[in-house]
Protein backbone atom coordinates (compact mmCIF):
# COMPACT_ATOMS: atom_id res chain seq x y z
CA UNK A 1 -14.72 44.74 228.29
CA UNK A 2 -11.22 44.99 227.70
CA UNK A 3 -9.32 47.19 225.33
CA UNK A 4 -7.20 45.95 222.80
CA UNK A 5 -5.03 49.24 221.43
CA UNK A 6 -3.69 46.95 218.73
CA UNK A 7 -7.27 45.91 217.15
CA UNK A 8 -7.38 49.96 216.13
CA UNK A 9 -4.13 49.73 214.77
CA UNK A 10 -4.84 46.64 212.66
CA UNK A 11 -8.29 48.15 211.64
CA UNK A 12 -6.48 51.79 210.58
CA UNK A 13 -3.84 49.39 208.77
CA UNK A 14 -6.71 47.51 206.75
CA UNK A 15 -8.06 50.64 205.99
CA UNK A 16 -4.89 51.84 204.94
CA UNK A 17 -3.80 48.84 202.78
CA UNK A 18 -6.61 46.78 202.52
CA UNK A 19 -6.65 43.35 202.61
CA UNK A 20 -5.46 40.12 200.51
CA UNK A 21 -9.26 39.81 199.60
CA UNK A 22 -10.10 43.51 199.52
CA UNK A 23 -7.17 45.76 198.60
CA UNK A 24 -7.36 49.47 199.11
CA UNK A 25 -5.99 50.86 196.20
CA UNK A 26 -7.70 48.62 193.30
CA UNK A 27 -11.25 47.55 193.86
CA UNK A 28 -11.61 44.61 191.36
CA UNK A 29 -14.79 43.31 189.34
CA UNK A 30 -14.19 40.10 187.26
CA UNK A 31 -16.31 38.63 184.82
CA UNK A 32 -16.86 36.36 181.62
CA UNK A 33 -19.11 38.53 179.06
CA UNK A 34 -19.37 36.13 175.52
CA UNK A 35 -15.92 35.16 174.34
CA UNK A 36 -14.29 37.80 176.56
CA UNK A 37 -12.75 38.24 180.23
CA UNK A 38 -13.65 41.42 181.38
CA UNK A 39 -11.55 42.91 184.49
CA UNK A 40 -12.95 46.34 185.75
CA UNK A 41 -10.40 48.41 188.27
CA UNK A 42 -12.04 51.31 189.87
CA UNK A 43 -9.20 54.22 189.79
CA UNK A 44 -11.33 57.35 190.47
CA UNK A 45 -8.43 60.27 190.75
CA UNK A 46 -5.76 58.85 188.10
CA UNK A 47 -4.28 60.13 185.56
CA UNK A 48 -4.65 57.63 182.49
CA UNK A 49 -1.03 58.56 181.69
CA UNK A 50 0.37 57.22 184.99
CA UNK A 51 -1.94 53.40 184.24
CA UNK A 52 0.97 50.71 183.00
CA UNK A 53 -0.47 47.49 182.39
CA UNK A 54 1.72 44.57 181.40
CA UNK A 55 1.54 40.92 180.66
CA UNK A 56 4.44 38.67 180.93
CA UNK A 57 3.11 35.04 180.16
CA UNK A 58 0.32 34.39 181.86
CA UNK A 59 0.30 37.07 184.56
CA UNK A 60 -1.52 40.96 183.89
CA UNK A 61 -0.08 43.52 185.89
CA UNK A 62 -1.75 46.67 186.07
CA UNK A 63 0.23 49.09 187.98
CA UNK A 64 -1.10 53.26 188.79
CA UNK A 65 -0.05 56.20 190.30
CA UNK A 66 -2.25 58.55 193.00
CA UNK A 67 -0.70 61.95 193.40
CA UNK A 68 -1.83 64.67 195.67
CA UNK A 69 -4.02 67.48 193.74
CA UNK A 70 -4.20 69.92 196.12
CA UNK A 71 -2.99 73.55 195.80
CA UNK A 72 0.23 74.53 196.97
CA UNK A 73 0.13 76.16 200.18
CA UNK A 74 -3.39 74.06 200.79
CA UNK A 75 -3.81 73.23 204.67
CA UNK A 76 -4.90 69.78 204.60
CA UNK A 77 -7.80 69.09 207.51
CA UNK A 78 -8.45 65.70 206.34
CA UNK A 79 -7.33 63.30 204.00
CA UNK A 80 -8.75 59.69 203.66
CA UNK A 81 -7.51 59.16 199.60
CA UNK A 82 -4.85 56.94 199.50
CA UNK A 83 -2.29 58.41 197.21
CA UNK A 84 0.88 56.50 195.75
CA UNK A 85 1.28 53.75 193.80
CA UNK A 86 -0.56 50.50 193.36
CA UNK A 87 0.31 47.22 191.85
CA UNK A 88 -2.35 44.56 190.58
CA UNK A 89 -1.51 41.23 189.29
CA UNK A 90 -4.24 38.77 187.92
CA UNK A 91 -3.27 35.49 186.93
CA UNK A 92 -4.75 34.58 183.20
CA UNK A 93 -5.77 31.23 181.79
CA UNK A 94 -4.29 29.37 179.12
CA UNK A 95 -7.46 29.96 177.27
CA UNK A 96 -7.17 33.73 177.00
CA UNK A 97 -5.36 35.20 174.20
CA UNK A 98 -2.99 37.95 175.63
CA UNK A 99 -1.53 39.24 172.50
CA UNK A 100 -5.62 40.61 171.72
CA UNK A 101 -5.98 42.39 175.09
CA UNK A 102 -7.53 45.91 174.99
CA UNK A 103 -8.04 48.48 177.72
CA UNK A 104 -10.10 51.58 178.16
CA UNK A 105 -10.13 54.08 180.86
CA UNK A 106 -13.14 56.04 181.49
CA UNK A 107 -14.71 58.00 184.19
CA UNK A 108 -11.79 56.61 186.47
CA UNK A 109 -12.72 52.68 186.03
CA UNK A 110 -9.99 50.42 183.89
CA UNK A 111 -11.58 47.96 181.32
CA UNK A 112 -9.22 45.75 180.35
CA UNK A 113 -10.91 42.69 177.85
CA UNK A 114 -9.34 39.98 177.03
CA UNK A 115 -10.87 37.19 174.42
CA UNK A 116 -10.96 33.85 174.97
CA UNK A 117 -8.36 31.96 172.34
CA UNK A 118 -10.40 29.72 169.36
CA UNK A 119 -9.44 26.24 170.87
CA UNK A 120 -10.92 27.52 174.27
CA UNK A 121 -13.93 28.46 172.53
CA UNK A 122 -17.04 25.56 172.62
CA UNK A 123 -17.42 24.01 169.28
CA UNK A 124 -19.57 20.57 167.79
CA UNK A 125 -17.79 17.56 167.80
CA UNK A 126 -18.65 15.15 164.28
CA UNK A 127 -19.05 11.88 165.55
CA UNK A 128 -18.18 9.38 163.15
CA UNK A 129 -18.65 5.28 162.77
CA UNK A 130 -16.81 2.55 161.97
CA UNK A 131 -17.79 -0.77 161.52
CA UNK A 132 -15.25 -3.57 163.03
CA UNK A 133 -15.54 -7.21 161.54
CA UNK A 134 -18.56 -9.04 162.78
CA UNK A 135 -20.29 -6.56 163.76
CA UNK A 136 -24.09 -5.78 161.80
CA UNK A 137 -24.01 -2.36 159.71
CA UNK A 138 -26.56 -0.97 161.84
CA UNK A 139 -28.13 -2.23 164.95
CA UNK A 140 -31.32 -3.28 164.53
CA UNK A 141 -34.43 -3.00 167.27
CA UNK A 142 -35.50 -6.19 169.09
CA UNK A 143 -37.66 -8.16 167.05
CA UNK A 144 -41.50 -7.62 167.80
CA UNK A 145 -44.05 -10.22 167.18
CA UNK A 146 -46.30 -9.82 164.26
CA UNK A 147 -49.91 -8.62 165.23
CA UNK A 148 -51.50 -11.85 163.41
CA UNK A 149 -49.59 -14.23 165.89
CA UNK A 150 -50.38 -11.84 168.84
CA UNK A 151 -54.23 -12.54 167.56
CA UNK A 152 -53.53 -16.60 167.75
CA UNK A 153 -52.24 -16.50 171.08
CA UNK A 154 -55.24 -14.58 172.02
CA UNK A 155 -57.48 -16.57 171.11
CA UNK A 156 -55.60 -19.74 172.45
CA UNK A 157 -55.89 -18.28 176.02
CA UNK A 158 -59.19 -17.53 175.24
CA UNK A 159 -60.00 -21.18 174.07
């Protein structure tokens, strides 16, 4: 087998900044639960104060900040936290209603729901008639034979 010095590179660098599907700073959950979107960001390590989140039509951008906690003076052996700041941006529907959005923070994990809007909501439609010219009031089944001519042709077979 070969080495490839570069494929430890890109795999410290995914690490590092994660991917387009998994990025490193903001693990994502999305989901629908009743008539709201639910986004959960995991953010174990930050401050609530430094969480920004921001809409701007249809796009939610959650932005955080990571600092280093340790002691001054600390010697560092290892550090695998990835400290800074992170952006998020989630594209919203046209059937959410951003000016209702509410977020929580708790036990480092961002809820932010959103409802859906009322004419995104599912709702009856009333389904109405109208008679055109011509046309019966009501349509009628097809046209059975009475049982007593039923009993005449039975017994003319019969015959």
């Amino acid at each position: 087998m070969r080495t490839d010095p570069f494929r430890d590179f890109d795999r410290l660098a995914q690490q590092l900044l994660g991917t387009p599907t998994k990025p490193a700073g903001m693990p994502l959950t999305a989901f629908r639960a009743g008539q709201s979107f639910v986004l959960r960001l995991d953010l174990p390590g930050v401050d609530p104060a430094s969480v920004d989140l921001d809409v701007e039509r249809n796009v939610l951008t959650v932005r955080v900040q990571r600092l280093a906690d340790l002691p001054q003076g600390a010697q560092v052996l290892a550090d695998e936290r990835t400290l800074g700041t992170f952006t998020r941006q989630v594209l919203l529907g046209d059937a959410l209603d951003t000016d209702r959005i509410e977020a929580d923070y708790d036990q480092g994990v961002l809820t932010v729901r959103i409802p859906v809007t009322e004419k995104a909501k599912p709702r009856k439609i009333r389904i109405t008639g109208r008679r055109q010219a011509g046309t019966p009031a009501a349509v009628q089944p097809p046209h059975e034979p009475e049982p007593a001519r039923l009993d005449s042709r039975r017994e003319a077979i019969n015959a």
